[in-house]
C-alpha atoms as a PDB file:
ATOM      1  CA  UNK A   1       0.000   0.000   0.000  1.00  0.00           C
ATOM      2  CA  UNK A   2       1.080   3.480  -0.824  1.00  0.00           C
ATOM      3  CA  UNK A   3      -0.809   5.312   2.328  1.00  0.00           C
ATOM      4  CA  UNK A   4       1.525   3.738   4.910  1.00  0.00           C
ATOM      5  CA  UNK A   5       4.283   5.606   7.272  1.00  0.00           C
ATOM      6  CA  UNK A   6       7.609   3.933   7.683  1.00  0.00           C
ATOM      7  CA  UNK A   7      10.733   4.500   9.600  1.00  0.00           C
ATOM      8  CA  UNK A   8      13.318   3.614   6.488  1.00  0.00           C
ATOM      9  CA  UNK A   9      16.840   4.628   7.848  1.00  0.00           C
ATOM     10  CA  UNK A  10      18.294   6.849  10.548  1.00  0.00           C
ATOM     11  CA  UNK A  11      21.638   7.906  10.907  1.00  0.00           C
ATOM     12  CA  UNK A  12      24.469  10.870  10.808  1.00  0.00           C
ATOM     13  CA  UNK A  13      21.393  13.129  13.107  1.00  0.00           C
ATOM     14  CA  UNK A  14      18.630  12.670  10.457  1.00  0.00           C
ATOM     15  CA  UNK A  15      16.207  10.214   9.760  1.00  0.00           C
ATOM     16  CA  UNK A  16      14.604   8.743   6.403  1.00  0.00           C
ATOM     17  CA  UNK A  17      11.186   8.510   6.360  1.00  0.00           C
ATOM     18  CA  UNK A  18       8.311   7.061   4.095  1.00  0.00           C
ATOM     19  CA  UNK A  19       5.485   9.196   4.354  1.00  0.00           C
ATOM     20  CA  UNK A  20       2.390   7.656   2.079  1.00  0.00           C
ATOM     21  CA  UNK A  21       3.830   8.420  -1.455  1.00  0.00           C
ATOM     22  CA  UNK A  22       6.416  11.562  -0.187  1.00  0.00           C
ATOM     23  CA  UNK A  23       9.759  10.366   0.959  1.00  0.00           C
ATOM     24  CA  UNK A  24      10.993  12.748   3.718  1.00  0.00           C
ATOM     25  CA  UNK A  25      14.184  13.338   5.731  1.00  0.00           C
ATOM     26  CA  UNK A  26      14.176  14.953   9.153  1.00  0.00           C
ATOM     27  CA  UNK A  27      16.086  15.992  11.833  1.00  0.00           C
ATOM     28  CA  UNK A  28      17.084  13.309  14.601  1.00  0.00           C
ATOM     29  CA  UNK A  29      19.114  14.797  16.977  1.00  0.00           C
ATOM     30  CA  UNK A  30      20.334  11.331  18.553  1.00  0.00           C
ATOM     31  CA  UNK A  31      20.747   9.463  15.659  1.00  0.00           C
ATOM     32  CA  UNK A  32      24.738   9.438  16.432  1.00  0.00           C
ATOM     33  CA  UNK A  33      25.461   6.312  14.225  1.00  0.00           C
ATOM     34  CA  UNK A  34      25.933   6.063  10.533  1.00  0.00           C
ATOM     35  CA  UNK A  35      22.594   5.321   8.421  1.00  0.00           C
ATOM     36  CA  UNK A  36      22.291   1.578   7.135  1.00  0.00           C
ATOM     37  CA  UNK A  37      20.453   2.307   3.839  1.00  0.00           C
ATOM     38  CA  UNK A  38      23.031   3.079   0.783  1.00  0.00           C
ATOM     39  CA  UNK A  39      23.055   7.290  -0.301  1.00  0.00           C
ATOM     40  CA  UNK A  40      20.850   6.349  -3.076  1.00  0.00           C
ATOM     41  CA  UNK A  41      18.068   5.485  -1.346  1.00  0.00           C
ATOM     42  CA  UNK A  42      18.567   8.691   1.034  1.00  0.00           C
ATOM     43  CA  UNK A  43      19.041  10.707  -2.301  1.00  0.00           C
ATOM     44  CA  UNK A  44      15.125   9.603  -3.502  1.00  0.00           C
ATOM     45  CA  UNK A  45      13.646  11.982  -1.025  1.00  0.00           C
ATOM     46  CA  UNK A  46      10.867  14.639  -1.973  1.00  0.00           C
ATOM     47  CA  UNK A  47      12.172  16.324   0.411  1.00  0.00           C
ATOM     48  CA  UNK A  48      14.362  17.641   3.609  1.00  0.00           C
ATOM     49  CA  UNK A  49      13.699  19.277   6.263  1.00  0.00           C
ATOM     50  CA  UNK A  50      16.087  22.296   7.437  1.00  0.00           C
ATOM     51  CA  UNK A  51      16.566  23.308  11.199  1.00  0.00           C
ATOM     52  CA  UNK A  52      18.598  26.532  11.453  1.00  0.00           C
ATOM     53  CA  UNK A  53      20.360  27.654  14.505  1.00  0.00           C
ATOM     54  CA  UNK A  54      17.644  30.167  15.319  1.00  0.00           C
ATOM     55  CA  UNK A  55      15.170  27.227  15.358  1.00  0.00           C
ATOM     56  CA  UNK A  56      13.443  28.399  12.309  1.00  0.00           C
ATOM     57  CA  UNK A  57      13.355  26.090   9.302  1.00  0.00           C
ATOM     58  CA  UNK A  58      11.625  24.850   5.871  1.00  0.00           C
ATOM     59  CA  UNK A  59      11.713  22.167   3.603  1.00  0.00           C
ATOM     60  CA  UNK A  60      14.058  22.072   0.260  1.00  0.00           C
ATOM     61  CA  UNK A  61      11.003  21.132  -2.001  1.00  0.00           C
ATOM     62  CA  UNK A  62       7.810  22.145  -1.314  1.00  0.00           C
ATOM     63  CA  UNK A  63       4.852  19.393  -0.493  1.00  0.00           C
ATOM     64  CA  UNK A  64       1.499  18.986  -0.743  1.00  0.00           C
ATOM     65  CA  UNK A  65      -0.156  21.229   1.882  1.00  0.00           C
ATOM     66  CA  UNK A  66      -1.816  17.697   3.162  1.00  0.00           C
ATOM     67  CA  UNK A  67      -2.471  13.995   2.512  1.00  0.00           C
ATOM     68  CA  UNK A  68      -3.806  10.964   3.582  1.00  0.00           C
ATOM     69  CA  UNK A  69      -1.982   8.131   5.312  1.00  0.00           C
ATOM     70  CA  UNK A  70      -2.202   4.950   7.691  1.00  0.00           C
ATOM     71  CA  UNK A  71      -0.236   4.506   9.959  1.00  0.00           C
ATOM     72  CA  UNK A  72      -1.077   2.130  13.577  1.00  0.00           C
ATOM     73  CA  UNK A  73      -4.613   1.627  12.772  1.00  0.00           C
ATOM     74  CA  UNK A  74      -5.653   5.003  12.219  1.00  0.00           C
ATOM     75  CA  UNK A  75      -5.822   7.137   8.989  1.00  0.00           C
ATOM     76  CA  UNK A  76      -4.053  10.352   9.411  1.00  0.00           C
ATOM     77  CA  UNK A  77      -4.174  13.366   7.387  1.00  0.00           C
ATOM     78  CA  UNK A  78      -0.400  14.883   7.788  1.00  0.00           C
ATOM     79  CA  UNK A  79       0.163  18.544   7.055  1.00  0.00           C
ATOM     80  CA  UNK A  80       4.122  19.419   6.833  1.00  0.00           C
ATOM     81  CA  UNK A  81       4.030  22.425   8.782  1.00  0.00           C
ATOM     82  CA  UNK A  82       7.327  25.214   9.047  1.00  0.00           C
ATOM     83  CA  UNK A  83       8.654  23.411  12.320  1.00  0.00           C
ATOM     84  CA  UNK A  84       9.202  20.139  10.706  1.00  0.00           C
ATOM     85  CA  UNK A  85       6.250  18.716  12.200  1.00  0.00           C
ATOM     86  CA  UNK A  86       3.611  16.537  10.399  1.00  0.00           C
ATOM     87  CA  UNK A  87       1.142  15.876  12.699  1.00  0.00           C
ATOM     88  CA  UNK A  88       1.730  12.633  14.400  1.00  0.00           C
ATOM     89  CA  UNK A  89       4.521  11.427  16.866  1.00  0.00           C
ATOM     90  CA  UNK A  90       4.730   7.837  15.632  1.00  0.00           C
ATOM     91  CA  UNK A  91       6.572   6.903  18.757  1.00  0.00           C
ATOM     92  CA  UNK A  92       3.493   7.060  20.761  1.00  0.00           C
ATOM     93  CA  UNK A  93       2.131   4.254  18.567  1.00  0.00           C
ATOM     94  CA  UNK A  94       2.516   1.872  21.931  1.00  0.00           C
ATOM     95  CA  UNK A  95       0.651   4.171  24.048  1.00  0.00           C
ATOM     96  CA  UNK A  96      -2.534   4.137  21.350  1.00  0.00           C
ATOM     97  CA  UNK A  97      -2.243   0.539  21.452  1.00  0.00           C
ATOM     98  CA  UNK A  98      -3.034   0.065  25.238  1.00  0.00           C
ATOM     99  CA  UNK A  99      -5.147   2.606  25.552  1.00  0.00           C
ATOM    100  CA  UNK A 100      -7.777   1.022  22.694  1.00  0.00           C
ATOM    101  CA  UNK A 101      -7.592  -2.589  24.657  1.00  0.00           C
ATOM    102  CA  UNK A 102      -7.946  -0.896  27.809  1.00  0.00           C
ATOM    103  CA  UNK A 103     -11.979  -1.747  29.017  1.00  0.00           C
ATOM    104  CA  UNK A 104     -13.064   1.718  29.287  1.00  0.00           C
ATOM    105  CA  UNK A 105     -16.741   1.066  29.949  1.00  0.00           C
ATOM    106  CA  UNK A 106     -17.796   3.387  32.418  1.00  0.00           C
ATOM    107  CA  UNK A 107     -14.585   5.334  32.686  1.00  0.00           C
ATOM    108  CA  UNK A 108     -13.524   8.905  32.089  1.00  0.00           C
ATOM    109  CA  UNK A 109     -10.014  10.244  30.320  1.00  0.00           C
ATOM    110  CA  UNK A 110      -8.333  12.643  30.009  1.00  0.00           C
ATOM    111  CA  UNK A 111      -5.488  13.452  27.447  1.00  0.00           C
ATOM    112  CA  UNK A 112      -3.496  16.599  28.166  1.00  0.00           C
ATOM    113  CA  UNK A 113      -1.077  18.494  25.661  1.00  0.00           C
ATOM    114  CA  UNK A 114      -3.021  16.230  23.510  1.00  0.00           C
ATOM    115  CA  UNK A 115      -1.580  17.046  20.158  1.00  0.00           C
ATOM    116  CA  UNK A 116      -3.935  16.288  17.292  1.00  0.00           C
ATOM    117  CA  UNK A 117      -5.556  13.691  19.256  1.00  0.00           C
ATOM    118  CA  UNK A 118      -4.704   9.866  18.168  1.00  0.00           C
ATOM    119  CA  UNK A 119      -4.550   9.194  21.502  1.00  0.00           C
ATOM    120  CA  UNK A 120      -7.963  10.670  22.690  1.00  0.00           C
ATOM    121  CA  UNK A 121      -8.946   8.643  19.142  1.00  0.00           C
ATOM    122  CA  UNK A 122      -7.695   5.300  20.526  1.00  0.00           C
ATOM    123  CA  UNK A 123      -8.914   6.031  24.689  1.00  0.00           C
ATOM    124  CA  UNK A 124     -12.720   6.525  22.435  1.00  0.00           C
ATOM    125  CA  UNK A 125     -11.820   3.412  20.750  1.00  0.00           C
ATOM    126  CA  UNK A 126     -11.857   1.454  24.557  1.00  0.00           C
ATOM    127  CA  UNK A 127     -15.459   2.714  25.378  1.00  0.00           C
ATOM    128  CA  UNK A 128     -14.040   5.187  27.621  1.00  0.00           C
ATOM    129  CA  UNK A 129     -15.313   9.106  27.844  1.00  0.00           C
ATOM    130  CA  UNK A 130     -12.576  11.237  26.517  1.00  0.00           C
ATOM    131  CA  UNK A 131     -11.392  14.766  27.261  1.00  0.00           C
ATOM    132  CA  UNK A 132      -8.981  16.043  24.844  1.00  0.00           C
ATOM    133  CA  UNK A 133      -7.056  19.045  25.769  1.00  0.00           C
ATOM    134  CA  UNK A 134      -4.326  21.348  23.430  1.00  0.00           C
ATOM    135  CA  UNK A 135      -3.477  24.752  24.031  1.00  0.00           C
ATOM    136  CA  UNK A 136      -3.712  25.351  20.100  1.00  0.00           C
ATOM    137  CA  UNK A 137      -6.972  25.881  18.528  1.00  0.00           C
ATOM    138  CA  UNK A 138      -5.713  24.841  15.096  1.00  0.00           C
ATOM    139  CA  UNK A 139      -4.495  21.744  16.618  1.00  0.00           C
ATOM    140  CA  UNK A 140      -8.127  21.060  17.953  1.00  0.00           C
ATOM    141  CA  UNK A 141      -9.131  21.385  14.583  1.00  0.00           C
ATOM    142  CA  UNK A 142      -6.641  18.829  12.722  1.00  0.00           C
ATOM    143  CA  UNK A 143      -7.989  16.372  15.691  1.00  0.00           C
ATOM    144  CA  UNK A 144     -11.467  16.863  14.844  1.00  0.00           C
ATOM    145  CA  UNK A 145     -10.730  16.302  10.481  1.00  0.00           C
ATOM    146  CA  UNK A 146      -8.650  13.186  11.579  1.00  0.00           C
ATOM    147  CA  UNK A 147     -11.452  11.672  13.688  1.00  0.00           C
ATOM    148  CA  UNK A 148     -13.921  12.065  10.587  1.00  0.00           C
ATOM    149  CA  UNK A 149     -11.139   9.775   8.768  1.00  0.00           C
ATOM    150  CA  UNK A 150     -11.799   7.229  11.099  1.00  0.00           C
ATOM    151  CA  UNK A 151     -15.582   5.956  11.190  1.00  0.00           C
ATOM    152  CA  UNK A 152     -15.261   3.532  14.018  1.00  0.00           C
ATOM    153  CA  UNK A 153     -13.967   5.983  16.952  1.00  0.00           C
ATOM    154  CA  UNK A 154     -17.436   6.679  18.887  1.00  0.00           C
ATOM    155  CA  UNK A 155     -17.992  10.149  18.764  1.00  0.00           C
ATOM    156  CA  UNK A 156     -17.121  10.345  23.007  1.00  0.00           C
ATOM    157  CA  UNK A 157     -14.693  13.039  22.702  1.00  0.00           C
ATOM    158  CA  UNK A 158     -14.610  16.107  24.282  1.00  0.00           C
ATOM    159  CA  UNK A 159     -12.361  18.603  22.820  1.00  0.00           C
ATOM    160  CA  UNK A 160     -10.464  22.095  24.197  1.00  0.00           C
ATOM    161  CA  UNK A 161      -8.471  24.437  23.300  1.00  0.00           C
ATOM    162  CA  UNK A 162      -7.101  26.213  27.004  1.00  0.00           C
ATOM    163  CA  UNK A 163      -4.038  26.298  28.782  1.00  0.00           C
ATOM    164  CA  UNK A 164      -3.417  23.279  30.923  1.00  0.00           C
ATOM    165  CA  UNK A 165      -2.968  24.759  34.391  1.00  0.00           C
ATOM    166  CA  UNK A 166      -6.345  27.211  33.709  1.00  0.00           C
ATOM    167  CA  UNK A 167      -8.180  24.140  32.855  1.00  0.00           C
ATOM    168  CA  UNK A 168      -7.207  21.720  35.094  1.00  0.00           C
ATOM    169  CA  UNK A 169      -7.447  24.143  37.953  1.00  0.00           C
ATOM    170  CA  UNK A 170     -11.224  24.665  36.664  1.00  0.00           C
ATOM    171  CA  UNK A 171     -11.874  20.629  36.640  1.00  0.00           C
ATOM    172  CA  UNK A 172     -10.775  20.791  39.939  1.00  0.00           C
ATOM    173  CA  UNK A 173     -13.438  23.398  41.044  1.00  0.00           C
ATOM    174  CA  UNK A 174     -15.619  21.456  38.988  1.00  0.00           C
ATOM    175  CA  UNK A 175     -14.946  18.312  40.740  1.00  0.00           C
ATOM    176  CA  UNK A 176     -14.451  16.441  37.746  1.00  0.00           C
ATOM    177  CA  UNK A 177     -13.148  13.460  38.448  1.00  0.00           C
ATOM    178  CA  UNK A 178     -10.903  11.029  35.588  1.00  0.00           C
ATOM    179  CA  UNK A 179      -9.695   7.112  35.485  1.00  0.00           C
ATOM    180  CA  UNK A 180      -6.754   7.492  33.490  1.00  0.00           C
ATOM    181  CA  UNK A 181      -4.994  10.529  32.796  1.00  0.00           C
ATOM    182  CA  UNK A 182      -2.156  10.785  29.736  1.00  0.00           C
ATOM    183  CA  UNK A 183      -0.023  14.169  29.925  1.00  0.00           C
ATOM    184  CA  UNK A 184       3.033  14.758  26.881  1.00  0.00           C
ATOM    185  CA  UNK A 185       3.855  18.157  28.252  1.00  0.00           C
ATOM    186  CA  UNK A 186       6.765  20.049  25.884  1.00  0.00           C
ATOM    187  CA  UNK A 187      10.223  21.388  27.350  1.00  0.00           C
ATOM    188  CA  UNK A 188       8.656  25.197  26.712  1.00  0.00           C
ATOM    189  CA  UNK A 189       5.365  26.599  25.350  1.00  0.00           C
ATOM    190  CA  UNK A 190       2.558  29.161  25.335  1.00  0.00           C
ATOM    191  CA  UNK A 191      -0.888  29.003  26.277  1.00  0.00           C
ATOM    192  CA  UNK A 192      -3.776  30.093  23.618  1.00  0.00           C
ATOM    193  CA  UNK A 193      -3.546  33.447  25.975  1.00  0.00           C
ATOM    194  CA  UNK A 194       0.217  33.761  25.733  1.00  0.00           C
ATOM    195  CA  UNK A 195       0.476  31.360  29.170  1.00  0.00           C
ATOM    196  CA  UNK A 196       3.546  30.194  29.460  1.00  0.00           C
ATOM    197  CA  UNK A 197       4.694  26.371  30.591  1.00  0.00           C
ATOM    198  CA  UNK A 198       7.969  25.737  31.997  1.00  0.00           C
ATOM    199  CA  UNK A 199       8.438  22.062  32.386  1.00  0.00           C
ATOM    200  CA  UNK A 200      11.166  22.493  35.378  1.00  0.00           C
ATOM    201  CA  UNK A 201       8.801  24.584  36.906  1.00  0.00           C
ATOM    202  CA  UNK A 202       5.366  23.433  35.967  1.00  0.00           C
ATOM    203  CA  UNK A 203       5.215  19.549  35.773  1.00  0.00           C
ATOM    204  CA  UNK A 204       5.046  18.556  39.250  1.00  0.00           C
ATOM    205  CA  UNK A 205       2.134  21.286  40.181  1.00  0.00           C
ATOM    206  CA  UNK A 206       0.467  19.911  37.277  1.00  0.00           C
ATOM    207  CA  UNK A 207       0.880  16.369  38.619  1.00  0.00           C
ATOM    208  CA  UNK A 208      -0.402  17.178  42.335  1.00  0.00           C
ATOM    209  CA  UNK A 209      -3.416  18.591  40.265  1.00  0.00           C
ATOM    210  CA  UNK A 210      -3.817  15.578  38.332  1.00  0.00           C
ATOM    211  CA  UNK A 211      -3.672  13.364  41.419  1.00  0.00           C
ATOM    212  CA  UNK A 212      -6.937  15.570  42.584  1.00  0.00           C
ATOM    213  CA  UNK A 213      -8.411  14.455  39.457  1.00  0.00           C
ATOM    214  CA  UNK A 214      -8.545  11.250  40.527  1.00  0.00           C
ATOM    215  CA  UNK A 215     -11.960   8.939  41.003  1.00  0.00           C
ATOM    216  CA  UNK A 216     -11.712   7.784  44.884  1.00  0.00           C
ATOM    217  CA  UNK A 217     -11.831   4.051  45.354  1.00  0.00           C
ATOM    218  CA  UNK A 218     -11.237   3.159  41.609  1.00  0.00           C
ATOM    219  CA  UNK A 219      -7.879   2.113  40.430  1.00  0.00           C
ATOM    220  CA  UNK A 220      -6.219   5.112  38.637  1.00  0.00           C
ATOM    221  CA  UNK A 221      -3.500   5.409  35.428  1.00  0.00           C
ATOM    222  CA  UNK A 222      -1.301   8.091  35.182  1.00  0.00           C
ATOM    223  CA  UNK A 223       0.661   7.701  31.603  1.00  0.00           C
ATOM    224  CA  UNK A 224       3.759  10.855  31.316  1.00  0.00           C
ATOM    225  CA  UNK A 225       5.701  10.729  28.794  1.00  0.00           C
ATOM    226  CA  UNK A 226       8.825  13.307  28.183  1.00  0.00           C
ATOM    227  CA  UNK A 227      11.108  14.608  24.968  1.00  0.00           C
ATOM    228  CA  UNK A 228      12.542  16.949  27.036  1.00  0.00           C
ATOM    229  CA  UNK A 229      16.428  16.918  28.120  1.00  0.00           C
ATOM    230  CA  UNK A 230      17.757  16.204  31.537  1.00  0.00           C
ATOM    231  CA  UNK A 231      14.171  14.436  32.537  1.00  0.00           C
ATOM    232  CA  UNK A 232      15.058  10.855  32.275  1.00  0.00           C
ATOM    233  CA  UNK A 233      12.844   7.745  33.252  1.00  0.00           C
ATOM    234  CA  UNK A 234      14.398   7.771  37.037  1.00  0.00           C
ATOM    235  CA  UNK A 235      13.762  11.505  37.586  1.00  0.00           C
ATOM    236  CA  UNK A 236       9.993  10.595  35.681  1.00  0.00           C
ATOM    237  CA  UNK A 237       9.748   8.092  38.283  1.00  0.00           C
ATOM    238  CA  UNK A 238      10.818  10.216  41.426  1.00  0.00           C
ATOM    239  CA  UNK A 239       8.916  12.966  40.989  1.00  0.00           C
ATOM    240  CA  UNK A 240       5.653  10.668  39.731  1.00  0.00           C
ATOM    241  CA  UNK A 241       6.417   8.731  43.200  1.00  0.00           C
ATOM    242  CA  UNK A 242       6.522  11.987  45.006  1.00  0.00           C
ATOM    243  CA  UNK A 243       3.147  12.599  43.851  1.00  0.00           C
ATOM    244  CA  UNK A 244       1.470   9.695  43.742  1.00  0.00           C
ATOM    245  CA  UNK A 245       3.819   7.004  46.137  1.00  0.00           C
ATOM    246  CA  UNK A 246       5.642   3.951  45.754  1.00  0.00           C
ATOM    247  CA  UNK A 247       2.499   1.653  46.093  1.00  0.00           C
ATOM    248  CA  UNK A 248       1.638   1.670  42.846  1.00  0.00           C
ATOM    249  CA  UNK A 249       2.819  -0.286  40.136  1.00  0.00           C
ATOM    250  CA  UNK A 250       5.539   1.334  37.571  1.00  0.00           C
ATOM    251  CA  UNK A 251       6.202   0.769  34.078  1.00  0.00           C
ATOM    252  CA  UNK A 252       8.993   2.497  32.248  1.00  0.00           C
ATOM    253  CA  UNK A 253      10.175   2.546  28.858  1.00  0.00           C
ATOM    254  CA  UNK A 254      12.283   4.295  26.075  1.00  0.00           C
ATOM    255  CA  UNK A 255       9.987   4.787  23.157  1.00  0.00           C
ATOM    256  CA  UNK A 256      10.764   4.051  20.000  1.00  0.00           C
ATOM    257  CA  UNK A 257      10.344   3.970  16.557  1.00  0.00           C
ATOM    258  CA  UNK A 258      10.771   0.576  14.407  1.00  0.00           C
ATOM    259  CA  UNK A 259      13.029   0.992  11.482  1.00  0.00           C
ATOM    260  CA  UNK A 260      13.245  -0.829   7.858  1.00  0.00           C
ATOM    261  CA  UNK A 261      16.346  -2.041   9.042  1.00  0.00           C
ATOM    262  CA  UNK A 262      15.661  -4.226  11.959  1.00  0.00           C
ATOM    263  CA  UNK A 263      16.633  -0.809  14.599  1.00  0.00           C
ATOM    264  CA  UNK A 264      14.570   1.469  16.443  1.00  0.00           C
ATOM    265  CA  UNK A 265      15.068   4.864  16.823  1.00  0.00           C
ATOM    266  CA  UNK A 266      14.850   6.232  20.122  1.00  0.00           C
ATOM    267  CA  UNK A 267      12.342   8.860  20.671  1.00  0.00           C
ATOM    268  CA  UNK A 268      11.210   9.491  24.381  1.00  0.00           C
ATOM    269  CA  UNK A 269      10.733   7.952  26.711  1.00  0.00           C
ATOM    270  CA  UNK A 270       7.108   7.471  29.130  1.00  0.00           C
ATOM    271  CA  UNK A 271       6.006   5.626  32.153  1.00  0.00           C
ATOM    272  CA  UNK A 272       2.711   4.403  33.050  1.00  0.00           C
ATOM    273  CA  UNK A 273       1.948   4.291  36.912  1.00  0.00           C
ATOM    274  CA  UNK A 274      -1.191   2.671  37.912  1.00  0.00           C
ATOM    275  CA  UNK A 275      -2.334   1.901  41.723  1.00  0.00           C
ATOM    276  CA  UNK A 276      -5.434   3.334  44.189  1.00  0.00           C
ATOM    277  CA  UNK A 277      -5.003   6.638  46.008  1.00  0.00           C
END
């Protein structure tokens, strides 16, 4: 099929990707190692994305302003944007995966710094009632045209555009209470209202709020996962156990994205604590 993403090659702090029918390569700032794929094949691309020192940047041919592709059971319209984004993060792939075989019959999620919303798609998927949070408007928007691509996630979103601290601070006085929470909060960024998020600052307020989120007597799931440098799985874990305690039950992991080759690209990492509070 000619819709699907692939990983091809990474390598020499870029990676190769297969994007539908458009051949891409981006940055990948830990790709230390030489690629595995010949020049040729890295020489086919439509085109490359450029990351200046400023962190401005563009592509070296210009693209379609969107398609169509499928990539971990959902079809996703990708739109290169001027940051070298598409739309996706296909490491996250994992995380949609156990969120759609979670039984979320009766429960209530909540996806923070939600992106364009695959995961909110896959939490639907389980049964569960979905809130879907990004500060961006637009980004609310892509969600909402990606969801009409897929037919079969029940129609059990809720979806925001606010700053994270305003609106979790207002569930709070709302006494809205969640099951699972998933949080991907950035290094740095700005609220719809020019609000700004520090993750050194802001992450473990946000997480004392989240654990007043929680449904009393019902097992809760706290899923965090982290691009940002100098925030590793063990200081995830610390400050997560801070919050929350060491009663519950921890998994950690690297994330990672599966490569032609047979390698994986490292991408993240994200742990998933579960336990009652």
């Amino acid at each position: 099929m000619n819709d699907l993403y692939q990983l091809l090659d990474s390598g020499n702090l870029r990676k190769l990707e297969q994007v539908g029918q458009y051949r891409i390569v981006r940055p990948a700032l830990n790709a230390f190692w030489a690629p595995a794929l010949p020049q040729s094949e890295w020489d086919r691309a439509d085109s490359v994305f450029c990351r200046k020192n400023d962190g401005s940047g563009g592509w070296s041919k210009k693209l379609p302003e969107a398609w169509i592709i499928t990539y971990a059971g959902f079809k996703i319209k990708v739109k290169p944007t001027n940051f070298g984004h598409l739309g996706f993060f296909a490491e996250q792939y994992v995380n949609w995966g156990r969120f759609a075989e979670i039984n979320g019959e009766g429960r209530n999620m909540l996806n923070l710094f939600g992106y364009s919303g695959l995961g909110s798609m896959a939490m639907a998927r389980s049964g569960a009632k979905v809130c879907h949070l990004d500060a961006a408007q637009g980004m609310i928007e892509w969600g909402r045209e990606i969801q009409q691509l897929n037919p079969d996630v029940p129609n059990t979103i809720r979806w925001i555009a606010d700053d994270v601290n305003k609106f979790v601070k207002r569930e709070l006085r709302r006494n809205s209470q969640y099951d699972l929470i998933a949080l991907d909060p950035p290094t740095f960024g700005r609220g719809n209202k020019g609000e700004l998020w520090k993750i050194e600052a802001d992450l473990l307020p946000l997480l004392e709020m989240c654990k007043a989120l929680h449904r009393p007597g019902r097992p809760f799931t706290l899923v965090l996962s982290s691009h940002s440098p100098g925030f590793s799985i063990l200081v995830l874990e610390r400050l997560v156990a801070q919050v929350f305690g060491n009663k519950g039950e921890f998994d950690s992991r690297e994330m990672t994205i599966p490569e032609s080759t047979g390698r994986e690209l490292p991408a993240g990492i994200c742990l998933t604590w579960k336990g009652r509070i």
